[in-house]
Protein backbone atom coordinates (compact mmCIF):
# COMPACT_ATOMS: atom_id res chain seq x y z
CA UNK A 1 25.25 10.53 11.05
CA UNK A 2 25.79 6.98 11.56
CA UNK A 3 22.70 4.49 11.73
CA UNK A 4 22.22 1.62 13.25
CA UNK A 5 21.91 -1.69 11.40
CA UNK A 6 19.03 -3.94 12.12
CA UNK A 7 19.41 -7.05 10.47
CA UNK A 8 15.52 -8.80 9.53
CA UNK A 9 15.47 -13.16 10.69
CA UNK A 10 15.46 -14.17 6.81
CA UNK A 11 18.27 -11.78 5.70
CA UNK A 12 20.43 -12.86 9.03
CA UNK A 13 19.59 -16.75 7.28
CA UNK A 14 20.34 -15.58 4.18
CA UNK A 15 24.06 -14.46 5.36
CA UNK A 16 24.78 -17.67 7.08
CA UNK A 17 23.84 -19.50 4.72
CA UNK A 18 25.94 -17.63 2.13
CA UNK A 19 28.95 -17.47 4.32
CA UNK A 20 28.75 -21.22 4.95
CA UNK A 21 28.80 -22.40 1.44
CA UNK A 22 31.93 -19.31 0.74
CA UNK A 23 33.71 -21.16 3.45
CA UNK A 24 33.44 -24.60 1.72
CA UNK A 25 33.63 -23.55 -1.47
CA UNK A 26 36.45 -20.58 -2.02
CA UNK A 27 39.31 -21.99 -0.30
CA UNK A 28 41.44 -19.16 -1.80
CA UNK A 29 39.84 -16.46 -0.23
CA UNK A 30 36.84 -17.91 2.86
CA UNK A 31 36.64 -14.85 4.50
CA UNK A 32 35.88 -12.42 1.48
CA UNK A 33 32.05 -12.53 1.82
CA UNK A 34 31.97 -11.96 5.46
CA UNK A 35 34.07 -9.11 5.07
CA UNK A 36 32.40 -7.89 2.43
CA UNK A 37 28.69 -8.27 3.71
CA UNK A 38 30.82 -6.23 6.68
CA UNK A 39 31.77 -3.14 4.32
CA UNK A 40 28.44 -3.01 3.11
CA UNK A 41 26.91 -2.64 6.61
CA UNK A 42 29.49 -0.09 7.45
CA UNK A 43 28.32 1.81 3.75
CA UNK A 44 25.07 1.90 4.31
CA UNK A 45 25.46 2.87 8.03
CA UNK A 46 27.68 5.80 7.75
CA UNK A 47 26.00 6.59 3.97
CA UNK A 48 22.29 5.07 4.49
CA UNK A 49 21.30 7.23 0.84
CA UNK A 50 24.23 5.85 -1.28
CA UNK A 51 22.10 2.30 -2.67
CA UNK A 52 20.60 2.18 -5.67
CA UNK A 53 16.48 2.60 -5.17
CA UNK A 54 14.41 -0.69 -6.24
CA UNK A 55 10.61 0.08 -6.85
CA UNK A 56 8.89 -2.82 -4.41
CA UNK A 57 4.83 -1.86 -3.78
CA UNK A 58 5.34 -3.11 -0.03
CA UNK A 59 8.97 -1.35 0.74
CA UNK A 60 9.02 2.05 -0.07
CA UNK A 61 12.77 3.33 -0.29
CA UNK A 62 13.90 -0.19 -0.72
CA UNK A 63 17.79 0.66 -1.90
CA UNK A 64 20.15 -2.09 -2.40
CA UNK A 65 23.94 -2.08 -2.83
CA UNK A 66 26.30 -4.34 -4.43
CA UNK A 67 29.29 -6.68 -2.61
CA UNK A 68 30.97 -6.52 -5.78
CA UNK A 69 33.92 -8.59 -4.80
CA UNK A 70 31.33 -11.73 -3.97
CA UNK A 71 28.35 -10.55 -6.29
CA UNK A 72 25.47 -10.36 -3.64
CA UNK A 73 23.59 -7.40 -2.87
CA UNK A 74 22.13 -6.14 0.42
CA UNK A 75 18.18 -5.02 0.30
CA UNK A 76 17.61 -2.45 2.99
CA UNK A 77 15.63 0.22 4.03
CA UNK A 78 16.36 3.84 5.65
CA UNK A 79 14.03 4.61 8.88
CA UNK A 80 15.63 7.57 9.53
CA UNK A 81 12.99 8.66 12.29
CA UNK A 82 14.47 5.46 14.57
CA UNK A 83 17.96 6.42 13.32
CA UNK A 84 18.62 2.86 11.76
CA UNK A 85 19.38 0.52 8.27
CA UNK A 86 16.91 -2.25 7.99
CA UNK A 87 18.75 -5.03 6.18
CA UNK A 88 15.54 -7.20 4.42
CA UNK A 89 17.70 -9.66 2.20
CA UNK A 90 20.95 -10.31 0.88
CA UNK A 91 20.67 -11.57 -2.64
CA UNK A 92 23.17 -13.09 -5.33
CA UNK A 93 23.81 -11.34 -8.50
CA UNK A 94 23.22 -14.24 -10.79
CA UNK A 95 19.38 -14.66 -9.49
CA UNK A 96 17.30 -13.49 -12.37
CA UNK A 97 14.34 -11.45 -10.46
CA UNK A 98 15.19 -9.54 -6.96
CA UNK A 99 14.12 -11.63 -3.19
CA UNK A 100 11.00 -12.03 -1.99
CA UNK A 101 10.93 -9.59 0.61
């Protein structure tokens, strides 16, 4: 069953920010985190269960799966009863502790 994706105001920021700065900054390849942070939706949509659980005490189920081609993951949890992916944060790889959520 697919899901829909609901995408939360800080981690919509989060992505434009991100994407704005891969557009300056990796000339060789600009589009790679927007297509990426695109798989990933399309992952956890179609495979809400596959992400890797992350014990947070105010999101139960928080799962989070790795862009590994541009080293961010997505935070999101399942609400299966409304049939949709809650995307909380999208986070870089090479931040020591997780996002504030």
């Amino acid at each position: 069953m697919n899901y829909r994706v609901r995408v939360a105001p800080r981690a919509a920021a989060q992505i434009r920010k991100a994407a704005g700065w891969w557009l300056r900054h990796r000339s060789k390849a600009p589009a790679a985190f927007a297509e990426e942070v695109e798989r990933g939706f399309q992952l956890i949509q179609s495979l809400s269960g596959i992400g890797e659980r992350v014990s947070h005490p105010e999101h139960p189920g928080l799962r989070r799966v790795l862009l590994d081609r541009v080293h961010y993951h997505l935070y999101y949890v399942v609400s299966a009863d409304e049939q949709a992916v809650d995307v909380l944060a999208v986070w870089h790889t090479s931040r020591g502790s997780g996002p504030s959520l």
